[in-house]
Each structure stands twice: as structure tokens, then as C-alpha cells.
N, C-alpha and C. Protein backbone atom coordinates (compact mmCIF):
# COMPACT_ATOMS: atom_id res chain seq x y z
N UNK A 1 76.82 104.42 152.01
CA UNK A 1 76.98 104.38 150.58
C UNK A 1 76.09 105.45 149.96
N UNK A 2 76.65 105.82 148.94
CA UNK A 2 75.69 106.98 148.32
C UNK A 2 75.63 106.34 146.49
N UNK A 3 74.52 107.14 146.39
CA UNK A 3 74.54 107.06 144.33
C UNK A 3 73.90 108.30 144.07
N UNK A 4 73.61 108.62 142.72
CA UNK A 4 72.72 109.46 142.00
C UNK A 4 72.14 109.07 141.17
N UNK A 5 71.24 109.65 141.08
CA UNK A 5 69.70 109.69 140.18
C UNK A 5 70.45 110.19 139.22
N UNK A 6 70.45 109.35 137.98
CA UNK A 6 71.07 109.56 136.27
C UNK A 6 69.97 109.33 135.68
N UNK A 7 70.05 110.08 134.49
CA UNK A 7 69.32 109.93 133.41
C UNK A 7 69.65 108.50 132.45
N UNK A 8 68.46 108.18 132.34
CA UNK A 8 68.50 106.43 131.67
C UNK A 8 66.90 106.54 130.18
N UNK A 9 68.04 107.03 129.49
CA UNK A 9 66.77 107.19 127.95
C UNK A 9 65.91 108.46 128.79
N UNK A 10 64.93 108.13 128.77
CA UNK A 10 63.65 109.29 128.78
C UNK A 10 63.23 109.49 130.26
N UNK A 11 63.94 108.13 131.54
CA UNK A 11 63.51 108.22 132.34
C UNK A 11 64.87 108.50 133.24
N UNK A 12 64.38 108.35 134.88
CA UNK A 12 65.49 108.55 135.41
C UNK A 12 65.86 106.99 136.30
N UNK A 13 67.26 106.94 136.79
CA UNK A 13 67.17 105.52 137.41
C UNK A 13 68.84 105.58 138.32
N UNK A 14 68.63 104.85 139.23
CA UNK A 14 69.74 104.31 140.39
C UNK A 14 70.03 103.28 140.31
N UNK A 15 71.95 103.13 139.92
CA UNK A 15 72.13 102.13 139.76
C UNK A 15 72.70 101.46 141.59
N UNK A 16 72.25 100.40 141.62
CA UNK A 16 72.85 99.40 142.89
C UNK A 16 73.56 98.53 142.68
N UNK A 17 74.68 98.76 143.51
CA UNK A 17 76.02 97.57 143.04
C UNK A 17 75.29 96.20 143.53
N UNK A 18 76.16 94.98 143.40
CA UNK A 18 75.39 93.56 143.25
C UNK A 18 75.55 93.26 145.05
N UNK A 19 76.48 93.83 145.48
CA UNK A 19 76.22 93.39 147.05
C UNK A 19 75.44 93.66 147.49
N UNK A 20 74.96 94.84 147.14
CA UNK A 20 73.52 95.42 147.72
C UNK A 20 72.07 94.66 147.17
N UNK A 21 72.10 94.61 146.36
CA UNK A 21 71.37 93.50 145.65
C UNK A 21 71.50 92.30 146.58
N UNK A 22 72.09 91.66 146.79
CA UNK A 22 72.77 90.44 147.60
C UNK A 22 72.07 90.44 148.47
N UNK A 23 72.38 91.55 149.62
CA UNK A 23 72.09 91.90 150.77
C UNK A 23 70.73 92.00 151.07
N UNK A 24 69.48 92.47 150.42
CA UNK A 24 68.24 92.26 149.78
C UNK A 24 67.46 91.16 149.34
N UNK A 25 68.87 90.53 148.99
CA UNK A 25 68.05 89.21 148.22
C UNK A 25 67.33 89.25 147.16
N UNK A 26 68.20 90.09 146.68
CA UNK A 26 67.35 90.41 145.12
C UNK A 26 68.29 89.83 143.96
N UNK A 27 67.53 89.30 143.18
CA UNK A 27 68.05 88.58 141.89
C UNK A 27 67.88 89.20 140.59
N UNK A 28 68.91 89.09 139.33
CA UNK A 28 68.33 89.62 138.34
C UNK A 28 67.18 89.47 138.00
N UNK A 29 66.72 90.16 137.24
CA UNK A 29 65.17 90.09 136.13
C UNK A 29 64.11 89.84 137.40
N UNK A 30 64.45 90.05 138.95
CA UNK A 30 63.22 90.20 139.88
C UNK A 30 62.45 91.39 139.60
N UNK A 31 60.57 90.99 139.51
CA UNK A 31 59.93 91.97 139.33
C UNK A 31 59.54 92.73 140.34
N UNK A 32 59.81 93.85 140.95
CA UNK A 32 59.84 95.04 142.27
C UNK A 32 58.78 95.63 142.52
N UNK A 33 58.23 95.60 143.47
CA UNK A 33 57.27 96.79 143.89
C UNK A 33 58.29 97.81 144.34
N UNK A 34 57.28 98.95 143.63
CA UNK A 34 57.85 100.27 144.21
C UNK A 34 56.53 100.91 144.96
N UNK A 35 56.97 101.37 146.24
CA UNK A 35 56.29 101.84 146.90
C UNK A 35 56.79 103.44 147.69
N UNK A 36 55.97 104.27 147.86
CA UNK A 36 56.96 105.61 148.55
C UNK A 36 55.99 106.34 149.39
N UNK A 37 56.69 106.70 150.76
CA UNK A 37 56.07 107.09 151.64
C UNK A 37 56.87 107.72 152.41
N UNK A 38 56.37 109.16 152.51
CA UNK A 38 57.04 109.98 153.35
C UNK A 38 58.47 110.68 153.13
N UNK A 39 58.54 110.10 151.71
CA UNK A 39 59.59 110.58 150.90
C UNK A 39 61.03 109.50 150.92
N UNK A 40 60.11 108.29 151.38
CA UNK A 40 61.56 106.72 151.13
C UNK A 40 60.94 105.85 150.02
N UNK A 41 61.52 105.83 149.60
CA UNK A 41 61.46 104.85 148.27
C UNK A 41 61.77 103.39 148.93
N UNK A 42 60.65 102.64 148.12
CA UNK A 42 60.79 101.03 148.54
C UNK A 42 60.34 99.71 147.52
N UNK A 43 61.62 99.16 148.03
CA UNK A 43 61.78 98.10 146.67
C UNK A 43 61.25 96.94 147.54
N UNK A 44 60.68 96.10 147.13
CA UNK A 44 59.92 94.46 147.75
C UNK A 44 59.74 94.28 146.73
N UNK A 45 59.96 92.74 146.41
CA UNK A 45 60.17 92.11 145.82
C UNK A 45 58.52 91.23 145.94
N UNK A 46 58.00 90.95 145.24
CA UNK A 46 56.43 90.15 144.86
C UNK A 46 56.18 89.03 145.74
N UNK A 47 55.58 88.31 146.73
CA UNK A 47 55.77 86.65 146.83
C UNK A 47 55.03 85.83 145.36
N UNK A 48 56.04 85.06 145.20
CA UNK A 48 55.65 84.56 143.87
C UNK A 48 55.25 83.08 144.21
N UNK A 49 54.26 82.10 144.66
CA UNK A 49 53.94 81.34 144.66
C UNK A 49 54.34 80.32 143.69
N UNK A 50 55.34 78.60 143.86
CA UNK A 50 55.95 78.12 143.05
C UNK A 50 54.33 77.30 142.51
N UNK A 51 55.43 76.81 141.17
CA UNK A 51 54.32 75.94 140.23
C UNK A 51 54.52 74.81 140.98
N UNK A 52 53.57 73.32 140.53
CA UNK A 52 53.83 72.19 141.24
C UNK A 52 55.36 71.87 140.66
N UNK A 53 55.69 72.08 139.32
CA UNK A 53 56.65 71.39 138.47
C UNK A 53 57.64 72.06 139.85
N UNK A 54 58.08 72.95 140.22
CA UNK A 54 59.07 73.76 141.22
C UNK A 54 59.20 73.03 142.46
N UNK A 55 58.34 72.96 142.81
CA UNK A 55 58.08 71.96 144.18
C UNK A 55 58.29 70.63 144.05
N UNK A 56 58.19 69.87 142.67
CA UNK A 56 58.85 68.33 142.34
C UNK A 56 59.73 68.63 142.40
N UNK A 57 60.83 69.56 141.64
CA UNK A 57 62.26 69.84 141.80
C UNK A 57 63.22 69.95 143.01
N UNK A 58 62.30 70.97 143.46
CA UNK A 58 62.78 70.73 144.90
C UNK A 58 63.01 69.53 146.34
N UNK A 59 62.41 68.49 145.87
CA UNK A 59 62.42 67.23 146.39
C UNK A 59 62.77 65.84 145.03
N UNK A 60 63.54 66.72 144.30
CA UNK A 60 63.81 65.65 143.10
C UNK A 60 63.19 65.12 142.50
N UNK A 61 62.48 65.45 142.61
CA UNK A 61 61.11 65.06 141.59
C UNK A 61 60.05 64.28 142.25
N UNK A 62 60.44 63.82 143.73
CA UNK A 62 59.73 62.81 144.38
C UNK A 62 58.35 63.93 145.23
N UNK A 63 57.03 63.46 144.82
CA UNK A 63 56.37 64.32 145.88
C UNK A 63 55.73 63.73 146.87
N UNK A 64 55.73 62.27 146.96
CA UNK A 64 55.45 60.97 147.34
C UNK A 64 54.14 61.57 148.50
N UNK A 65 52.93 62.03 147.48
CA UNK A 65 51.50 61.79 147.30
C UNK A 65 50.59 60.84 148.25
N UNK A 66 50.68 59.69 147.84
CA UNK A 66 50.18 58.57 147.98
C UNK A 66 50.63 58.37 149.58
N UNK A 67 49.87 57.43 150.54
CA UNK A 67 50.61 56.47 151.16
C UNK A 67 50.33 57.62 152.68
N UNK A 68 50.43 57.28 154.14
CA UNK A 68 50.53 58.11 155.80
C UNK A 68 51.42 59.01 155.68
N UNK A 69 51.06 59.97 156.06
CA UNK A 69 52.32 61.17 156.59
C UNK A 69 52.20 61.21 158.05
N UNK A 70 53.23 61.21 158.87
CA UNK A 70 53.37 61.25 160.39
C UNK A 70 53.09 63.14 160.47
N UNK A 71 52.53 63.40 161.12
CA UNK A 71 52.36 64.61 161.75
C UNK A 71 53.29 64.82 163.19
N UNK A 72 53.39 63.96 163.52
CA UNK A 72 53.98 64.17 165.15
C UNK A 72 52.68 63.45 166.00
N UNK A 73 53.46 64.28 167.10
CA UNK A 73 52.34 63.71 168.39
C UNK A 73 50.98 64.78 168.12
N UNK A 74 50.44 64.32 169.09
CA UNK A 74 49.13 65.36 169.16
C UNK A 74 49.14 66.49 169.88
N UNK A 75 48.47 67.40 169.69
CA UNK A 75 48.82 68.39 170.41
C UNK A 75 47.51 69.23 170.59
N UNK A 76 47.18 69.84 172.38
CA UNK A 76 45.74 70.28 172.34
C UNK A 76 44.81 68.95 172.62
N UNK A 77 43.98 69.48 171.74
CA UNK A 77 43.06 68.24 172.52
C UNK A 77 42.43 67.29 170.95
N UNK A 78 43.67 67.13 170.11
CA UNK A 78 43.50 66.00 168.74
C UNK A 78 43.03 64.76 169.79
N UNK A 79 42.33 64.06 168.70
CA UNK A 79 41.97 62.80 169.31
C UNK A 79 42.92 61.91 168.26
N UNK A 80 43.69 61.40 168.24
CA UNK A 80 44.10 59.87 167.43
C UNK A 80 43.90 58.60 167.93
């Protein structure tokens, strides 16, 4: 696939169709690092650490806190 570098207002910019986006795993309004080395341009995307409210959501709201969590067996030399 190819594109060009267009003029966008005062600056310059490449547009990427949405599969490519896709393919990346990039979402609208994601904020990008740009990084360049050796003359390749590179887009990464931030790790964005969720809020707690994100992480209730993700288990429905349940974060069930309280109360034993099973770990498994032991492993190494745990004592239980």
C-alpha cells in the first residue's frame, strides 16, 4: 500500500485507511507516540492504565474485594 504526505492547514499529514488502523489496533481519538529512527516513522500507541471505575465495568460492576481468593496450588517452595 502506498499514500502521500499532503498538506493539512500549516502542517503536513498521512492519511490511513481504517483497516490499517484496525490492523494496529488503533482507535479513534488514540493519543500516539511518534517516534523516528533511521528514517521510519513510528506510531505506538501510550499504555494507558484503567481507572478502578473501568475495572468494575469490566466484571459488571462486581470486584468482590472482601472474602479468600484461591491462588492455585503451590508452587516452588510456598508453604500453605
Amino acid at each position: 500500500m502506498q499514500t502521500q504526505v499532503k498538506k493539512w492547514g500549516n502542517s503536513q499529514g498521512v492519511r490511513l485507511p481504517k483497516e490499517v488502523l484496525e490492523m494496529a489496533g488503533f482507535s479513534l481519538n488514540d493519543v500516539l507516540s511518534v517516534n523516528v529512527s533511521n528514517g521510519v516513522i513510528m506510531l505506538t500507541r501510550e499504555f494507558k492504565h484503567k481507572t478502578l471505575e473501568e475495572r468494575a465495568a469490566a466484571f459488571g460492576g462486581e470486584l468482590n474485594l472482601d472474602g479468600e481468593y484461591d491462588w492455585g496450588e503451590p508452587l516452588g517452595r510456598e508453604v500453605w
